[in-house]
Protein backbone atom coordinates (compact mmCIF):
# COMPACT_ATOMS: atom_id res chain seq x y z
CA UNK A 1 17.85 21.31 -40.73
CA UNK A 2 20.46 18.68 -41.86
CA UNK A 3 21.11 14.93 -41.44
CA UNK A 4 23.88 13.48 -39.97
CA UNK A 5 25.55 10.10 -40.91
CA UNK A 6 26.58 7.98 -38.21
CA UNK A 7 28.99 5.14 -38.39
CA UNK A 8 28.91 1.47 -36.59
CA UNK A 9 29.63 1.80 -33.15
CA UNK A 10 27.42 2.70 -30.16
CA UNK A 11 28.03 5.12 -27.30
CA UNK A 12 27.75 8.99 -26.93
CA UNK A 13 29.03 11.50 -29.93
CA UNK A 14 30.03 14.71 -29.57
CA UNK A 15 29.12 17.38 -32.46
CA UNK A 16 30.61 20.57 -32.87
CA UNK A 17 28.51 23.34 -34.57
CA UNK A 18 30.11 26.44 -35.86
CA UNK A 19 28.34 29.17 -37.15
CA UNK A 20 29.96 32.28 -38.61
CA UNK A 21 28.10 35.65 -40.12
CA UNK A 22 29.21 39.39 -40.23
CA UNK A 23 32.07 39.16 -38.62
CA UNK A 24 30.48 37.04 -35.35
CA UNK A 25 31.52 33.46 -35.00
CA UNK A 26 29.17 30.85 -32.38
CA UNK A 27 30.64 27.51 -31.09
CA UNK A 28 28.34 24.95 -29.33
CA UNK A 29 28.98 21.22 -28.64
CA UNK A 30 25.94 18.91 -28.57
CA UNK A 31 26.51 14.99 -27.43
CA UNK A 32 24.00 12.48 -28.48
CA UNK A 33 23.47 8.74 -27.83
CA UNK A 34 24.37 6.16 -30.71
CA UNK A 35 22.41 2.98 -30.55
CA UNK A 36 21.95 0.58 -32.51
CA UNK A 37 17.80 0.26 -33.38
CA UNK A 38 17.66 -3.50 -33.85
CA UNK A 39 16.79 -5.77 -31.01
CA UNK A 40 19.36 -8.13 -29.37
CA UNK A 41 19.32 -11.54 -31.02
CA UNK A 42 20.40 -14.17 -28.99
CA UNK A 43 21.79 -17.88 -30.54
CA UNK A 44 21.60 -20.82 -27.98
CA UNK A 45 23.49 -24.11 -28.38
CA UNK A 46 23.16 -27.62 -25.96
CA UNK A 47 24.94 -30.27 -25.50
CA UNK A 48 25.15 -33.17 -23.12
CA UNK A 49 28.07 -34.95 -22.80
CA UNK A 50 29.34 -38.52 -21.27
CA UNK A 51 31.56 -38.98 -19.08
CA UNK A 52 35.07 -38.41 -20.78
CA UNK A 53 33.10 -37.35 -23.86
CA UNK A 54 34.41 -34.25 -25.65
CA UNK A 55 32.71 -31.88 -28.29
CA UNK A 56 33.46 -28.81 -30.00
CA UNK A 57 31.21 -25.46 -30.45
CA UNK A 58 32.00 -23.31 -33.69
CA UNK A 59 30.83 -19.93 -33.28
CA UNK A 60 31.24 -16.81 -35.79
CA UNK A 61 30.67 -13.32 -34.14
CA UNK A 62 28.62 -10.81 -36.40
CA UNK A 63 28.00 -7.31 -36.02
CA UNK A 64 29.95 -3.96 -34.82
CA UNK A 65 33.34 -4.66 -32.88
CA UNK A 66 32.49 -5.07 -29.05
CA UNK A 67 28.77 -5.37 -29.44
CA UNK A 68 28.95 -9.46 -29.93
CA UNK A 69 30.18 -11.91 -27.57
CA UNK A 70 29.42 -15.64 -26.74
CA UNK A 71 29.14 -17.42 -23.53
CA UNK A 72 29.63 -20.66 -22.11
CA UNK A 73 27.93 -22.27 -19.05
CA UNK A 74 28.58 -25.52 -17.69
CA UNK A 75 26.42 -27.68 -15.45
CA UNK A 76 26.76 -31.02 -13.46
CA UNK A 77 22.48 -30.97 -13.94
CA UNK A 78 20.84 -30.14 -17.04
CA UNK A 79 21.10 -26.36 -16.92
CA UNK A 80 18.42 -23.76 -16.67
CA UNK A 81 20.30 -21.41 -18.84
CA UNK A 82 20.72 -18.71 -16.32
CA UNK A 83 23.17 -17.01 -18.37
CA UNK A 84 20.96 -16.34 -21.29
CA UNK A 85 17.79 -15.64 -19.39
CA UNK A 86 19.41 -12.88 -17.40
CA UNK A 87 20.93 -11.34 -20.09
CA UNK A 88 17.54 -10.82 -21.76
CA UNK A 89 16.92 -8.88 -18.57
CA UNK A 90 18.95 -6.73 -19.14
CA UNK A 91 18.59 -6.06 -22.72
CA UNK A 92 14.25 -5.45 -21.98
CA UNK A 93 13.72 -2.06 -23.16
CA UNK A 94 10.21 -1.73 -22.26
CA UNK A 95 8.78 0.52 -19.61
CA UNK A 96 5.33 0.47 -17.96
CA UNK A 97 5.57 0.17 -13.83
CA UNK A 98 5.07 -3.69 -14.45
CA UNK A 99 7.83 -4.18 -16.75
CA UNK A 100 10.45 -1.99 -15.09
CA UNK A 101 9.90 -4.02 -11.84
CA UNK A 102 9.81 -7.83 -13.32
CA UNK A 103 13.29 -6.88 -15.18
CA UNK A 104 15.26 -4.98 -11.90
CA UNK A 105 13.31 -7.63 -9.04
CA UNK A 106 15.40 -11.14 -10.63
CA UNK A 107 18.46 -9.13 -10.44
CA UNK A 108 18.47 -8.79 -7.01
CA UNK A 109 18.88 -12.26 -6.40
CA UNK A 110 21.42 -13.25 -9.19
CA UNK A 111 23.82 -13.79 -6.55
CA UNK A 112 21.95 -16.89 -5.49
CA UNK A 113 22.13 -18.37 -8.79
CA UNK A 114 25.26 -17.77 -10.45
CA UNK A 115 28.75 -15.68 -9.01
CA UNK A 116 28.90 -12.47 -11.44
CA UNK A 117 32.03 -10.61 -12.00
CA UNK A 118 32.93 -6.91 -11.14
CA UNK A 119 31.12 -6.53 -14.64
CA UNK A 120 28.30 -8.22 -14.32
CA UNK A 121 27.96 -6.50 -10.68
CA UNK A 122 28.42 -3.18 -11.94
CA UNK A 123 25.88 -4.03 -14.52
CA UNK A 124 22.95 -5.44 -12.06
CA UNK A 125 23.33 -2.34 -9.81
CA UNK A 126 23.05 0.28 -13.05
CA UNK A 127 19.92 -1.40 -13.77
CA UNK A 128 18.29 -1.92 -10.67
CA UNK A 129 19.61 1.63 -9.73
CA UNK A 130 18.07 3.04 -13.20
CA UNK A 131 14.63 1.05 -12.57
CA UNK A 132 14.57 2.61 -8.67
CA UNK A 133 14.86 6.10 -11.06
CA UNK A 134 12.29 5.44 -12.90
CA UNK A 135 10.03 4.41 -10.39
CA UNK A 136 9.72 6.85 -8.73
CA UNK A 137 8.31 9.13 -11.20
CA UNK A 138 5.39 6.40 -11.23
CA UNK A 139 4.10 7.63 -7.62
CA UNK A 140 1.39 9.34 -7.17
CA UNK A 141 0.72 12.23 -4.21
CA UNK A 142 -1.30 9.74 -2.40
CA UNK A 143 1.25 6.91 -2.34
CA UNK A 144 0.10 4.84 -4.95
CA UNK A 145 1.56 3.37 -8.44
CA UNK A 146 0.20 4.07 -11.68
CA UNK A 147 0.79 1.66 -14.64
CA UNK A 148 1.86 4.13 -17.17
CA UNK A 149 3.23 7.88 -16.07
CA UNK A 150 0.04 10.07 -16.49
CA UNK A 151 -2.79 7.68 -15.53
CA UNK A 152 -4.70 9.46 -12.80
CA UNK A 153 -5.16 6.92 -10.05
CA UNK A 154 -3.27 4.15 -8.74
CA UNK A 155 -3.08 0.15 -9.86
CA UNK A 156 -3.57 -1.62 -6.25
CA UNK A 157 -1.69 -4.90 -7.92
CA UNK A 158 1.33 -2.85 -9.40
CA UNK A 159 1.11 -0.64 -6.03
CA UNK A 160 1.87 -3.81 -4.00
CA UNK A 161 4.42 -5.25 -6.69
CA UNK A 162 6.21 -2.51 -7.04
CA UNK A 163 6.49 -1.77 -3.28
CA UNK A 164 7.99 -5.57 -2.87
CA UNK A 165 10.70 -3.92 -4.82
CA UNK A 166 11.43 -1.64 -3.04
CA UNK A 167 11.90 -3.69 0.32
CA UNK A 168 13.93 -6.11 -1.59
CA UNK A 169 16.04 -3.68 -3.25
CA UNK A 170 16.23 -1.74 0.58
CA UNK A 171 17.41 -4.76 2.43
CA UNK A 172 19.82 -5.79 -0.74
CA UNK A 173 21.90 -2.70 0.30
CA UNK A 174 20.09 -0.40 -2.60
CA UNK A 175 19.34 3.04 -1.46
CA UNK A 176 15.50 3.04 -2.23
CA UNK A 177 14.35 6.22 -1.03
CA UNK A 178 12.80 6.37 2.32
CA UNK A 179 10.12 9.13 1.42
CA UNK A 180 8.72 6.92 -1.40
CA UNK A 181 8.32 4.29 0.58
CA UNK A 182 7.07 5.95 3.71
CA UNK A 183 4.04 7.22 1.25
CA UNK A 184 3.58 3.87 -0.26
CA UNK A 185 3.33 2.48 3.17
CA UNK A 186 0.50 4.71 4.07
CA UNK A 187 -1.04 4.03 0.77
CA UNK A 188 -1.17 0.29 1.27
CA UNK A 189 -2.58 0.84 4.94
CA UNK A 190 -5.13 2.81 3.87
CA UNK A 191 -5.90 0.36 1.09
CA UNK A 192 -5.85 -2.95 3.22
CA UNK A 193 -7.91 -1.52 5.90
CA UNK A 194 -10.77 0.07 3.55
CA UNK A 195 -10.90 -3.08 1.58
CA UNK A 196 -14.05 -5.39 1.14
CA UNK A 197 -14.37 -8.98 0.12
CA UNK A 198 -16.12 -7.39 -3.26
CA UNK A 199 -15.69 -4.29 -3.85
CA UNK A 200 -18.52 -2.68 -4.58
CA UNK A 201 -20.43 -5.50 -6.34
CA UNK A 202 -22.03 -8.49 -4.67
CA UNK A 203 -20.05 -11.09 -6.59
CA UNK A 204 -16.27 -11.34 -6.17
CA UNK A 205 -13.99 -9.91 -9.09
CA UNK A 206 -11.12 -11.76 -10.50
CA UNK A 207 -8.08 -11.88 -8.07
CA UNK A 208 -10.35 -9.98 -5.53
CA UNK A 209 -8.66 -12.03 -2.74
CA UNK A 210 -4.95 -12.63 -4.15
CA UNK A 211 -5.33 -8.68 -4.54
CA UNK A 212 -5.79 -8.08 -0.60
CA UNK A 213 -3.31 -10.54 0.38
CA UNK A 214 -0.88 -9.89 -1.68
CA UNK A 215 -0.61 -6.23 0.01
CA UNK A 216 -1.04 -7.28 3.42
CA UNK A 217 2.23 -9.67 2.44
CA UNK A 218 3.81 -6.09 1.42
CA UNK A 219 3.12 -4.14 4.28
CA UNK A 220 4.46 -6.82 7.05
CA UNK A 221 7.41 -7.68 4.40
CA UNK A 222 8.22 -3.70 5.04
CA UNK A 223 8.00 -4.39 8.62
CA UNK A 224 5.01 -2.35 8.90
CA UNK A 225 2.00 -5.62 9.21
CA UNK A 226 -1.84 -4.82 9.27
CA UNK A 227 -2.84 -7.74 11.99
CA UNK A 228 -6.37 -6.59 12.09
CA UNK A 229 -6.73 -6.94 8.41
CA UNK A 230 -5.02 -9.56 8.02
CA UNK A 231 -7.42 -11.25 11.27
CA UNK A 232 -10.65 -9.98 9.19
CA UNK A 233 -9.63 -11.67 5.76
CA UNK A 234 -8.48 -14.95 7.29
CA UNK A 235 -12.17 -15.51 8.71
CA UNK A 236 -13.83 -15.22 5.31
CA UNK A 237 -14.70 -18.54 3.05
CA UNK A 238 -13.71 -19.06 0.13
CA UNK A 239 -10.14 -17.69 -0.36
CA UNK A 240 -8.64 -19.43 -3.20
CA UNK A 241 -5.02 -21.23 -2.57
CA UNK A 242 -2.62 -18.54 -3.73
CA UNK A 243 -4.74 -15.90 -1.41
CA UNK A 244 -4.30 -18.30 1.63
CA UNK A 245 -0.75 -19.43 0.89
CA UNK A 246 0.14 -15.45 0.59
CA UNK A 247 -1.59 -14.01 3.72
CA UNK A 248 0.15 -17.24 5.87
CA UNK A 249 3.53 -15.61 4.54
CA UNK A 250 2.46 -12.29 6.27
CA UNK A 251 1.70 -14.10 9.37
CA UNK A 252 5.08 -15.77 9.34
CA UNK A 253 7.09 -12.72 8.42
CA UNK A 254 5.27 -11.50 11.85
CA UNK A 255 6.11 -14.67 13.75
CA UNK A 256 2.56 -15.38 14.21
CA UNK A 257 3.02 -19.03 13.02
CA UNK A 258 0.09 -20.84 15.07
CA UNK A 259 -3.43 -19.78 15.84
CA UNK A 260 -3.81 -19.67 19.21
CA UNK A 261 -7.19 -20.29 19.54
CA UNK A 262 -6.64 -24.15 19.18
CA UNK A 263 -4.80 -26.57 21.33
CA UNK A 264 -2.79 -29.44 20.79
CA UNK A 265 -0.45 -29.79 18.23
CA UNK A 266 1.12 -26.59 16.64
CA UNK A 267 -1.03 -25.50 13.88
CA UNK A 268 -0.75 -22.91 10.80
CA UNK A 269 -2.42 -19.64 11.29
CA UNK A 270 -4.28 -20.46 7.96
C-alpha cells in the first residue's frame, strides 16, 4: 500500500505502475478522478441602481486556477437570481430518487428563464442525461421507484415524480428510455386503479388524496389517462385543494374541460 500526493487541480490522473522482479518487468496505467472535497461556496452581491446611476463591484477570485469564476446578471425587475440558483443545481451532489429528480426536472425548463450558451447547454444535458442514468437503476421489476437503490418496494409519491420526469425530459428531446417508461406506465395503472380513498385504515392518511391525483396527472401527462379513476375520485368529498386542482389538470391534458352532466354555462370538470 502507498499514498499518493495530489496537487491543486481537478480532473482525471493517469498513474503509471511499474513493477520489476527476476528479470520480469509489469506496466499498468490506472486513471482516477481528482476532486476537490469541499463544497461549492457561493458569494452573492445586489445592487439597485437609478436611472443613470453607476456603481462598481470588486471581486477577488480564490482557489485553484479555473475552478472560480464570477457572474453578473442584470434585470429591468428586481431579479430572482436565476443565475445563482441554477448553478446550485448543478453543483447538488446528493442522490436518493427524490433528489436526483428535483436537481435534473428545473433544468429542463432553463430555456424559459434565461438563454444559456453552448456551455451552459452542454452542461444541462450532461446532467439531466446523468440523472436519466441514474434513474434507472432506481426501478424496480414491477415498474415502480424506490427511494434509495436496495429498498424492496416502491415509493407511490417518488413513482409518480419521477415518472413526470421522464415525460418532461421525453418531450424536451431527451432520449428517456421507452422500456422504463412502458413499465412505469403499467405500474401507475395498476396503482390508480387498485387505489382506495384510505388505504387500508378507516381514516384518511396524510396526502392520501394529493397521492392519487398526483398519479392520475402522470399517467394522462404520458398520454396514457385512467378516466375511470379519475371519474371514481372526483365523486368523493372531501378532496383537499391541491388534490382537486391536480386531478382538473388530468382532465384538461385529456380535453375533458366541462362536465357534461350540467347545462348552461361551460363549467370545470371539478
Amino acid at each position: 500500500m502507498f499514498r499518493i500526493r495530489t496537487g491543486t487541480n481537478t480532473g482525471v490522473a493517469t498513474i503509471k505502475i511499474t513493477a520489476t522482479g527476476n528479470g520480469h518487468t509489469a506496466t499498468e496505467n490506472l486513471e482516477i478522478e481528482i476532486r476537490n472535497p469541499n463544497p461549492a461556496v457561493t458569494l452573492h452581491e445586489s445592487r439597485l441602481l437609478e436611472a443613470g446611476a453607476a456603481t462598481e463591484l470588486n471581486y477577488t477570485l480564490s482557489g485553484a486556477a479555473g475552478e472560480s469564476s464570477a457572474k453578473l446578471e442584470l434585470s429591468r425587475i428586481p431579479a430572482i437570481d436565476i443565475t445563482r440558483r441554477f448553478d446550485f443545481l448543478y453543483n447538488y451532489e446528493h442522490h436518493c430518487s427524490e433528489q436526483l429528480t428535483s436537481k435534473a426536472l428545473p433544468l429542463l425548463f432553463i430555456d424559459q428563464f434565461k438563454e444559456a450558451d453552448k456551455e451552459e447547454r452542454e452542461k444541462i444535458k450532461a446532467n439531466v442525461t446523468e440523472a436519466l442514468q441514474r434513474l434507472y437503476g432506481h426501478q424496480l421489476p414491477d415498474g415502480g421507484f424506490v427511494y434509495w437503490p436496495g429498498d424492496a418496494s416502491a415509493n407511490e409519491w417518488i413513482t409518480s415524480y419521477i415518472g413526470n420526469f421522464l415525460i418532461a425530459a421525453r418531450e424536451k428531446g431527451y432520449d428517456a428510455n421507452n422500456q422504463v417508461i412502458a413499465r412505469w406506465k403499467s405500474y401507475q395503472k395498476r396503482a390508480a386503479q387498485n387505489w382506495t380513498a384510505y388505504g387500508s385504515g378507516e381514516t384518511p392518511y396524510y396526502g392520501w388524496d394529493v397521492q392519487q391525483a398526483y398519479r392520475l396527472y402522470t399517467l394522462a401527462l404520458a398520454g396514457s389517462g385512467e378516466l375511470g379513476a379519475m371519474n371514481r375520485m372526483k365523486e368523493i368529498s372531501g378532496l383537499s385543494s391541491q388534490a382537486r386542482w391536480r386531478l382538473a389538470a388530468a382532465y384538461a391534458l385529456m380535453d375533458k374541460k366541462r362536465d357534461r352532466r350540467r347545462t348552461g354555462t361551460a363549467t370545470g370538470c371539478l
